[in-house]
Protein backbone atom coordinates (compact mmCIF):
# COMPACT_ATOMS: atom_id res chain seq x y z
CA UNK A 1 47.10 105.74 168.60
CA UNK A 2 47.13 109.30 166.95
CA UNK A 3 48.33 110.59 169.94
CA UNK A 4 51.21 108.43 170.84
CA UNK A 5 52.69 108.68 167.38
CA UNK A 6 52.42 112.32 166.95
CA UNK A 7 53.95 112.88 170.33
CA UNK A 8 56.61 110.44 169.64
CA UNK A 9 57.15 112.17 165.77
CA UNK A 10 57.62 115.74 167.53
CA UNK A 11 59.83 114.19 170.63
CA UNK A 12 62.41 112.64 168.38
CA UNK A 13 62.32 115.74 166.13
CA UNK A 14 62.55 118.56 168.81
CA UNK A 15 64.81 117.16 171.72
CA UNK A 16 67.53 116.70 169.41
CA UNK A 17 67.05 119.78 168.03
CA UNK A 18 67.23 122.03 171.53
CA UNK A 19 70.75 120.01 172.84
CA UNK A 20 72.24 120.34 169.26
CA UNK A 21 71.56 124.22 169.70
CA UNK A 22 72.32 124.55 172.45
CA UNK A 23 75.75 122.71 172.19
CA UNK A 24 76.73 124.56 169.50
CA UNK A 25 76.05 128.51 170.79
CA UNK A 26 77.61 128.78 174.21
CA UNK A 27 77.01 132.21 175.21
CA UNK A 28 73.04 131.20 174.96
CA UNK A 29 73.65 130.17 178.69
CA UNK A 30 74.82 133.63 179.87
CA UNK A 31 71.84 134.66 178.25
CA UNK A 32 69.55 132.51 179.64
CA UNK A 33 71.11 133.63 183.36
CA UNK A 34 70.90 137.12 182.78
CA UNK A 35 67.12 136.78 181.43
CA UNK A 36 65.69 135.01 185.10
CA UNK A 37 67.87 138.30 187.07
CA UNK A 38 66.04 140.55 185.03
CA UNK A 39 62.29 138.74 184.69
CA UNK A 40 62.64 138.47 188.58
CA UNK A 41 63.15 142.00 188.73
CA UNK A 42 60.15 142.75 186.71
CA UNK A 43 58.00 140.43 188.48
CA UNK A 44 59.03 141.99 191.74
CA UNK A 45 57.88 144.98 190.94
CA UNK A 46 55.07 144.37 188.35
CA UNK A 47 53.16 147.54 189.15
CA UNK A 48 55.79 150.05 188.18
CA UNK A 49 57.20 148.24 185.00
CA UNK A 50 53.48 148.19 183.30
CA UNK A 51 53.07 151.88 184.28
CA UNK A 52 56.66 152.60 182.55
CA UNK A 53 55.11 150.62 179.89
CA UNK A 54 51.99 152.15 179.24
CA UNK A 55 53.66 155.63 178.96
CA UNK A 56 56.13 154.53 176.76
CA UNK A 57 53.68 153.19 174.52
CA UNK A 58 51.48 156.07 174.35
CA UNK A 59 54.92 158.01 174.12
CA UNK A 60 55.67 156.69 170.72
CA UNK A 61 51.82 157.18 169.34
CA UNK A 62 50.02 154.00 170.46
CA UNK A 63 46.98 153.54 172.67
CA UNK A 64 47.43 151.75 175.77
CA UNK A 65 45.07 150.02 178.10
CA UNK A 66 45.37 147.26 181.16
CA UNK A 67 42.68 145.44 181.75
CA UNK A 68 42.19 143.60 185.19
CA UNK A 69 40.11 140.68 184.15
CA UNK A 70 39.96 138.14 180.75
CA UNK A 71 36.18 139.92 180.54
CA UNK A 72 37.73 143.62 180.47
CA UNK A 73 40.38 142.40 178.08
CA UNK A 74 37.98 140.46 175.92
CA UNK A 75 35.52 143.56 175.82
CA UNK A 76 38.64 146.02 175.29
CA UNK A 77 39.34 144.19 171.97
CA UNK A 78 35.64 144.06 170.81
CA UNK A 79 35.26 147.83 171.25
CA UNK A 80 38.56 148.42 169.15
CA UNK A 81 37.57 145.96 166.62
CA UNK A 82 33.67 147.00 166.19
CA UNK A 83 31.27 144.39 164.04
CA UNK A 84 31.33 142.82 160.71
CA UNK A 85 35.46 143.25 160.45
CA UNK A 86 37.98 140.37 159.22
CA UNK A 87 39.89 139.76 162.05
CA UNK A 88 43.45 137.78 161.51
CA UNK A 89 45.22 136.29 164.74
CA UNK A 90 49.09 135.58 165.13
CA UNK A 91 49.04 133.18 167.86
CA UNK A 92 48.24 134.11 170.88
CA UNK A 93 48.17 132.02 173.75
CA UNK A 94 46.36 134.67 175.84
CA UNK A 95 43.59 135.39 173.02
CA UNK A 96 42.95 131.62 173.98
CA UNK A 97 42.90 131.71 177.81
CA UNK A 98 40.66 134.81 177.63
CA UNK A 99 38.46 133.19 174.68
CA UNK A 100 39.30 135.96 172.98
CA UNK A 101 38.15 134.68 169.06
CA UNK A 102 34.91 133.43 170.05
CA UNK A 103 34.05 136.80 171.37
CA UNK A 104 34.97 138.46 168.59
CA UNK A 105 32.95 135.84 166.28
CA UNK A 106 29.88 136.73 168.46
CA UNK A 107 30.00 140.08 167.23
CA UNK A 108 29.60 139.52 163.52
CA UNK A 109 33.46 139.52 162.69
CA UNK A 110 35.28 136.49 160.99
CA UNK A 111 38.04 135.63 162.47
CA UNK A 112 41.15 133.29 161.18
CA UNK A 113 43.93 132.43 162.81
CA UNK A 114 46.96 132.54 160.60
CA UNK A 115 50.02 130.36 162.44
CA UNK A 116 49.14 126.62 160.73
CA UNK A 117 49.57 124.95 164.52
CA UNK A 118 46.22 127.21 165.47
CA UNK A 119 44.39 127.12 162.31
CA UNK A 120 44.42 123.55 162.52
CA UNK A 121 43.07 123.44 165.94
CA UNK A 122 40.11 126.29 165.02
CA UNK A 123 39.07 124.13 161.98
CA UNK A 124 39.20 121.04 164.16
CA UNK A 125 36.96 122.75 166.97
CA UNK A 126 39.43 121.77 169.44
CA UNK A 127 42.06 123.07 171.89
CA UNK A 128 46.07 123.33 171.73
CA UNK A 129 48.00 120.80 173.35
CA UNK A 130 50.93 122.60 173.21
CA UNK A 131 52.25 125.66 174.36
CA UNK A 132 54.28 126.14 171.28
CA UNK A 133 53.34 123.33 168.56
CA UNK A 134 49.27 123.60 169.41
CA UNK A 135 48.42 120.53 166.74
CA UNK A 136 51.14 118.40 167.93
CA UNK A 137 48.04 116.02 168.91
CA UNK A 138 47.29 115.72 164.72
CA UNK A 139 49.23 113.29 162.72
CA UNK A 140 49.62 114.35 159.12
CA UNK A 141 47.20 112.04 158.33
CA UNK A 142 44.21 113.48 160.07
CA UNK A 143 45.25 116.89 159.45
CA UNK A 144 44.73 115.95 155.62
CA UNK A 145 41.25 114.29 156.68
CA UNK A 146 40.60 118.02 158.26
CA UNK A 147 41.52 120.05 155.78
CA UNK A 148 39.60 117.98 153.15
CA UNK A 149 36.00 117.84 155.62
CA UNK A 150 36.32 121.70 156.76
CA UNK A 151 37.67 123.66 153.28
CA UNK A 152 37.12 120.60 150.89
CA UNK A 153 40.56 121.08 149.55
CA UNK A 154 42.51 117.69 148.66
CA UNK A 155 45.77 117.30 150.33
CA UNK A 156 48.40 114.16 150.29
CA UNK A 157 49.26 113.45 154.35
CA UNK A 158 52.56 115.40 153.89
CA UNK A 159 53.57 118.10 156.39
CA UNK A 160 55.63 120.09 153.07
CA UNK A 161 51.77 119.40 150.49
CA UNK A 162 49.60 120.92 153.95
CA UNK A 163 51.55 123.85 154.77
CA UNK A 164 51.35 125.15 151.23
CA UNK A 165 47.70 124.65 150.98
CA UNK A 166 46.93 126.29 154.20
CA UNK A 167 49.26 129.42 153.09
CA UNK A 168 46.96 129.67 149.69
CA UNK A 169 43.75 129.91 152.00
CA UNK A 170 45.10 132.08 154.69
CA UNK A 171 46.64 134.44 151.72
CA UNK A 172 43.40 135.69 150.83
CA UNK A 173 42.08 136.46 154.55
CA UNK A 174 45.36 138.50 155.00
CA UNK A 175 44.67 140.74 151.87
CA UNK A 176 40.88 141.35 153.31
CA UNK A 177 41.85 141.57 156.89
CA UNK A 178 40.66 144.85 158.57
CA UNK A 179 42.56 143.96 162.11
CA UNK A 180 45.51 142.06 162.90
CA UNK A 181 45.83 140.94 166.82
CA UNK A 182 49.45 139.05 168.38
CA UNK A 183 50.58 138.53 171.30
CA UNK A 184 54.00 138.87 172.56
CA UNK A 185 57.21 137.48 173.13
CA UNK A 186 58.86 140.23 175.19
CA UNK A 187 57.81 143.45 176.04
CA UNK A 188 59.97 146.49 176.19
CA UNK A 189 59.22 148.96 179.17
CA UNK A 190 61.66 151.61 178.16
CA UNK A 191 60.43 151.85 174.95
CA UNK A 192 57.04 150.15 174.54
CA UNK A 193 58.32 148.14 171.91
CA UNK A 194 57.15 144.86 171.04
CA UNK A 195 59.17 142.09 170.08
CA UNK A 196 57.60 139.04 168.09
CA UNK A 197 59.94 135.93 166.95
CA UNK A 198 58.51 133.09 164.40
CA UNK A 199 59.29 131.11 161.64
CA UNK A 200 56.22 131.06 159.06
CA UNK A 201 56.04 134.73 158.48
CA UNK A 202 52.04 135.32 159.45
CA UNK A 203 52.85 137.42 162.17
CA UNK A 204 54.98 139.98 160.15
CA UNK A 205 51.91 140.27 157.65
CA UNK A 206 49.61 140.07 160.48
CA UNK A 207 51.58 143.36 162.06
CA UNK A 208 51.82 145.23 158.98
CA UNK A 209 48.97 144.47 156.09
CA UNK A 210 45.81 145.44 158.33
CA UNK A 211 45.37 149.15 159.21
CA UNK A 212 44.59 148.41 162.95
CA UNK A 213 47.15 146.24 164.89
CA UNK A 214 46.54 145.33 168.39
CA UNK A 215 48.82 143.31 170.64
CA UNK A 216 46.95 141.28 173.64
CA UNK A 217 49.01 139.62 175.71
CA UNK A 218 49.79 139.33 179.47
CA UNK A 219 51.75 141.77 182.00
CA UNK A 220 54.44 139.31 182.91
CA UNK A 221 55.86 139.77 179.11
CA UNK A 222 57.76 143.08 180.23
CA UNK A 223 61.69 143.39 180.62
CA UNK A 224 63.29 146.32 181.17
CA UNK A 225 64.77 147.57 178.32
CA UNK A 226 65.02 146.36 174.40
CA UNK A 227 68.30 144.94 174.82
CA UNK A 228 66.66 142.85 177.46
CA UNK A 229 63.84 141.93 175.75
CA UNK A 230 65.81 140.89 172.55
CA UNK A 231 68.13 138.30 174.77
CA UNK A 232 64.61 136.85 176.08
CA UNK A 233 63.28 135.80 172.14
CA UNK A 234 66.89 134.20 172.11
CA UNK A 235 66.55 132.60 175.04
CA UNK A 236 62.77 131.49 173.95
CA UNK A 237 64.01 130.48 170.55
CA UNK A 238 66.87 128.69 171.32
CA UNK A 239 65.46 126.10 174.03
CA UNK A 240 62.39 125.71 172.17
CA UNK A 241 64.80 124.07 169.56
CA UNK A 242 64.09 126.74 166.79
CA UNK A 243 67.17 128.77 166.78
CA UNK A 244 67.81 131.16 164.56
CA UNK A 245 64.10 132.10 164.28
CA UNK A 246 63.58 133.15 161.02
CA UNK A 247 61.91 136.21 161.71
CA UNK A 248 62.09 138.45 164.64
CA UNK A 249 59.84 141.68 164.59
CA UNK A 250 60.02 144.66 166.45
CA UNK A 251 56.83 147.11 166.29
CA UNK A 252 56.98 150.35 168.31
CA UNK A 253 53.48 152.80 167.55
CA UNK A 254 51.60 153.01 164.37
CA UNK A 255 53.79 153.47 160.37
CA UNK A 256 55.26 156.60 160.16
CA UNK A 257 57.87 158.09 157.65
CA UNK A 258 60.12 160.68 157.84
CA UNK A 259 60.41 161.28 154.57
CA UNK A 260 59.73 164.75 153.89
CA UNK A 261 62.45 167.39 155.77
CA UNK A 262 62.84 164.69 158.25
CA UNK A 263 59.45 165.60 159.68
CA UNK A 264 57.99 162.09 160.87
CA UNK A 265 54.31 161.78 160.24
CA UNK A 266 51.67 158.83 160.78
CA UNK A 267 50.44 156.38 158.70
CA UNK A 268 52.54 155.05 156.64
CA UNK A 269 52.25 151.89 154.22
CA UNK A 270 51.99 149.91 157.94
CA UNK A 271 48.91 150.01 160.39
CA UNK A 272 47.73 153.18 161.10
CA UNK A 273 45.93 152.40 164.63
CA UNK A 274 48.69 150.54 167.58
CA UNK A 275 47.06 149.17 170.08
CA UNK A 276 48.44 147.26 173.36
CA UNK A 277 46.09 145.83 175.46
CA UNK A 278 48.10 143.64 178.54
CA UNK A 279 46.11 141.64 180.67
CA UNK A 280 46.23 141.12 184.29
CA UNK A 281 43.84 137.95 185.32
CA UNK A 282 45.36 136.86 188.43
CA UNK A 283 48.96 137.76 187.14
CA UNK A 284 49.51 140.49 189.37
CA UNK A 285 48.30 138.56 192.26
CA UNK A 286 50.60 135.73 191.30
CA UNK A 287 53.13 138.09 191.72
CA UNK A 288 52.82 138.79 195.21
CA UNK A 289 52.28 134.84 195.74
CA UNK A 290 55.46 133.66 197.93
CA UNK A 291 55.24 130.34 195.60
CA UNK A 292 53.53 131.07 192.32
CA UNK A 293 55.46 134.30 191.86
CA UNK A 294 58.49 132.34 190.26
CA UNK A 295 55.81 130.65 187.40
CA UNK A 296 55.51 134.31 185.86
CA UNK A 297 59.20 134.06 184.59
CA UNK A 298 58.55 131.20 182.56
CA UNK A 299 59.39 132.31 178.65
CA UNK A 300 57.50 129.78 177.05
CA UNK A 301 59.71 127.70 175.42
CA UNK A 302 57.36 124.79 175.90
CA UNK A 303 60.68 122.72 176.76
CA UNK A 304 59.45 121.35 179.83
CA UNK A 305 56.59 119.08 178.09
CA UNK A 306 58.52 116.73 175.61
CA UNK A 307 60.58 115.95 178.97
CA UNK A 308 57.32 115.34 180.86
CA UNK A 309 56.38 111.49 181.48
CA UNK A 310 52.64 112.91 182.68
CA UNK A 311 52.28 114.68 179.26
CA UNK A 312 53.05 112.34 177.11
CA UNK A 313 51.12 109.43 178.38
CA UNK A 314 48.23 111.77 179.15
CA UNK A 315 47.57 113.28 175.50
CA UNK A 316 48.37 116.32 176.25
CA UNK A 317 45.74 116.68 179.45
CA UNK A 318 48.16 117.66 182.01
CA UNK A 319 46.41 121.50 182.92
CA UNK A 320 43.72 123.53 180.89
CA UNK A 321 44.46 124.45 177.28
CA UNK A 322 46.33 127.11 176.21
CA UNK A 323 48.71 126.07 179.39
CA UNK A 324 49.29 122.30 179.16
CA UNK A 325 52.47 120.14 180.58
CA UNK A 326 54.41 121.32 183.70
CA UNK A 327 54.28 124.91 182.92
CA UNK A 328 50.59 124.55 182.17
CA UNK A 329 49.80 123.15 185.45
CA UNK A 330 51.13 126.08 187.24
CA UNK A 331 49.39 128.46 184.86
CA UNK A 332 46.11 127.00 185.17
CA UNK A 333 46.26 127.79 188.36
CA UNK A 334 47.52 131.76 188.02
CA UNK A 335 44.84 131.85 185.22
CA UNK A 336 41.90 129.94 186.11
CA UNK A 337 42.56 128.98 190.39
CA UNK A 338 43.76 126.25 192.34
CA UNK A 339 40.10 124.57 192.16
CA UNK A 340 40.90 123.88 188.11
CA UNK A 341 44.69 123.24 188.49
CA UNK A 342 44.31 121.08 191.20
CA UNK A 343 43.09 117.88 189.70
CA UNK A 344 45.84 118.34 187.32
CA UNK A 345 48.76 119.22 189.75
CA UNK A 346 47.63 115.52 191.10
CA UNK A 347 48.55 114.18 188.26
CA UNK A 348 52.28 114.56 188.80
CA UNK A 349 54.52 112.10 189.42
CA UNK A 350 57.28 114.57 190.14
CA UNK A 351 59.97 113.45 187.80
CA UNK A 352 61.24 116.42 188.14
CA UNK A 353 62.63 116.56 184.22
CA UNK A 354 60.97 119.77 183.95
CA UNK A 355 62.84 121.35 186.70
CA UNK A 356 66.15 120.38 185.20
CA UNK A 357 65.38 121.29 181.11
CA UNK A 358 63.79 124.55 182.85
CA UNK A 359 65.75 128.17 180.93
CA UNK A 360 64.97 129.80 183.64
CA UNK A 361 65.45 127.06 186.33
CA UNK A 362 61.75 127.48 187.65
CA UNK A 363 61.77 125.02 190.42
CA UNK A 364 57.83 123.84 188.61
CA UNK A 365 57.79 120.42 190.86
CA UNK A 366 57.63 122.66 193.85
CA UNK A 367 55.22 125.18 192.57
CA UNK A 368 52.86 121.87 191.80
CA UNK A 369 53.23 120.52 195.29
CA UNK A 370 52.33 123.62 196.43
CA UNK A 371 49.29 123.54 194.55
CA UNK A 372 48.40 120.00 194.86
CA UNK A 373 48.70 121.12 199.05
CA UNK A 374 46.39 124.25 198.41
CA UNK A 375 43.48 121.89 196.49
CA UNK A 376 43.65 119.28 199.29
CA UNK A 377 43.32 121.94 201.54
CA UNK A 378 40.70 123.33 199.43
CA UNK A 379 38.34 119.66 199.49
CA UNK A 380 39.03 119.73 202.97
CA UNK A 381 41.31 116.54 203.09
CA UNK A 382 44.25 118.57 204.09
CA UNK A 383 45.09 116.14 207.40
CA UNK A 384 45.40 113.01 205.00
CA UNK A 385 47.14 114.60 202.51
CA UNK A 386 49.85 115.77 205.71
C-alpha cells in the first residue's frame, strides 16, 4: 500500500503542475524544439563535441578526464578524492549507475548525499525509483519511521517537519566536507561550463563550500554553446513541473578573483581544485546505434513515468535503478545491455503516453520494441517472437 499512495500523492501533485506550466509560458515549446535540433547534433557527432569540451575545460583552469568504462570513472574519482575525506554528493544519477558512493566508502571516506530525495534512499539502503523524485516510493510516514531508526531524531510524518530536520544534519557534513561531486544538467562545449538547476540549494553549497569540486556525469550532457545549454535546464525544468527552478548554477574552472589590477588569480573563497570527469559506458556506442541513438537526447525530466501505466502498477520496477519508467528501460539497456533491459522492455504494454508527454518527442515505444526484439533474439526465441 506504501507504494500506491505515494505514487498516487506525487501523480496528482506533479501532472498538474507540468500542463499548468506549460500553459502558461508559451515560448517553452520553441525551446523545447530547438533543444532536440541541437542534442541531435551533438549526439551525431559525440566524438568531436567531448574533445571541444575537454579543451575548453582545461582552457579555463580545470582538469579534464573521459573515462571509457563506470570502472575507469569510478577509479578516476577515488584517485582525486584519496582516503579518509568527507565526501558530499549533489545528486547524481550517474554516481549511481557507476556505484560511484560505495566505492568511495570502500576507501575510508564518508560520504553523504545532500539532495533529501537521495539521502533518504542511502539511509534506507535502497535504490531511487525515480529519475527525478528518487523517494517517491516513501510515504511521509515511513520516511519519519527512517529518520527516527537510522539518526534517532524524532520527526512528525510531515513533508515541511522532515525537510528541516534533514537540512540540520546535512548542515554539519557540508561545513566538514573536503569534496563536493554533481553531476550535470547541461554541458557547455564552447566554454566548458557547467550548468546545474535545483530547488533545495545543496548543490550550490556542494559547488562552492569544499575546496575540491568534481562534476561526474555522462558525455551525452554536452550542447554546443551556453546559450544552448541554458534553454536545455528550461526545457528540463519546465516539463518536470518545477519551473522557475529556484536556483540555476553555472561553474566554469576553479574561484578566482580579479581583484587586484584586474589580474585574475586562483583560489578564491570557492573550490580551489575543478574537476570534470564525463563518462562514456556504452554512451558513445549508443550513439552510433541506428535505434538507441535517439535515447541519448532524453533531458531527464522524468515526465514520461507519472504517464506510464507499467510504472505505476509496478512500484517503480520498470528498468534498473537510477533509470526507471520508459526512459529507464531504454537506459538500462545503453548502460547495463540488452540482457538486463530486456526483461524489463517486456514489460511494456506500449501505451505509448510516454511518446506523446516526451520534450524531446523520443519515439521510447519504438526504442523498447527494438529492444524487447534484440533480447528475444538474444534467448534465441527470435522466430516466435516474429
Amino acid at each position: 500500500m506504501s507504494w500506491e499512495l505515494a505514487i498516487e500523492r506525487a501523480v496528482n501533485y506533479m501532472v498538474p503542475r507540468a500542463y499548468a506550466v506549460l500553459s502558461r509560458y508559451r515560448h517553452l515549446d520553441e525551446l523545447r524544439k530547438e533543444v532536440r535540433r541541437v542534442r541531435e547534433e551533438v549526439v551525431r557527432n559525440l566524438d568531436r563535441y567531448v574533445e571541444e569540451f575537454g579543451k575548453s575545460v582545461e582552457r579555463v583552469g580545470g582538469r579534464f578526464y573521459l573515462a571509457e568504462t563506470a570502472e575507469e570513472a569510478r577509479e578516476t574519482v577515488v584517485k582525486i578524492v584519496g582516503r579518509g575525506k568527507v565526501v558530499v554528493l549533489g545528486k547524481n544519477n550517474v554516481a549511481i549507475e557507476t556505484r560511484l558512493r560505495k566505492r568511495l566508502e570502500e576507501e575510508g571516506n564518508e560520504v553523504w548525499e545532500t539532495d533529501l530525495g537521495e539521502f533518504l534512499v542511502q539511509l534506507s539502503d535502497g535504490e531511487p525509483s525515480h529519475i527525478i523524485v528518487p523517494a517517491i516510493h516513501l510515504t511521509r510516514e515511513k520516511v519519519a519511521q527512517l529518520l527516527k531508526e537510522k539518526l534517532g531524531v524524532d520527526v512528525p510524518p510531515d513533508p515541511v517537519a522532515i525537510a528541516q530536520k534533514v537540512r540540520e544534519f546535512l548542515r554539519e557534513k557540508f561545513t566538514k566536507a573536503h569534496v563536493g561531486i554533481t553531476g550535470a544538467n547541461a554541458l557547455a562545449a564552447d566554454t566548458g561550463a557547467v550548468f546545474l538547476v535545483e530547488n533545495e540549494g545543496n548543490i550550490r553549497i556542494t559547488t562552492s563550500l569544499p575546496p575540491v569540486h568534481i562534476v561526474y556525469d555522462g558525455v551525452e550532457k554536452i550542447l554546443p554553446t551556453m546559450i544552448h545549454a541554458f534553454m536545455a535546464i528550461n526545457v528540463q525544468a519546465a516539463y518536470a513541473g518545477l519551473y522557475p527552478p529556484t536556483f540555476v548554477n553555472i561553474t566554469a574552472g576553479p574561484s578566482s578573483t580579479a581583484d587586484i589590477e584586474f589580474y585574475r588569480v586562483s583560489p578564491a573563497q570557492g573550490p580551489r581544485e575543478f574537476h570534470v570527469v564525463l563518462v562514456d559506458n556504452g554512451r558513445r556506442r549508443a550513439a552510433r546505434d541506428p535505434v538507441l541513438w535517439e535515447a541519448l537526447l532524453c533531458i531527464r525530466c522524468g515526465r514520461c513515468h507519472f504517464h506510464c501505466p507499467i510504472y505505476r502498477v509496478l512500484d517503480g520496477k520498470f528498468g534498473v535503478p537510477p533509470y526507471t519508467g520508459p526512459m529507464g528501460v531504454m537506459w538500462t539497456a545503453i548502460t547495463r545491455g540488452i540482457e538486463e533491459a530486456g526483461p524489463h522492455a517486456l514489460k511494456c504494454a506500449h501505451a505509448g503516453n510516454c511518446k506523446e508527454v516526451c520534450p524531446m518527442e523520443i519515439d521510447i515505444p519504438k526504442i523498447i520494441q527494438e529492444i524487447k526484439m534484440r533480447y528475444m533474439k538474444q534467448i534465441g526465441v527470435s522466430s516466435q517472437y516474429k
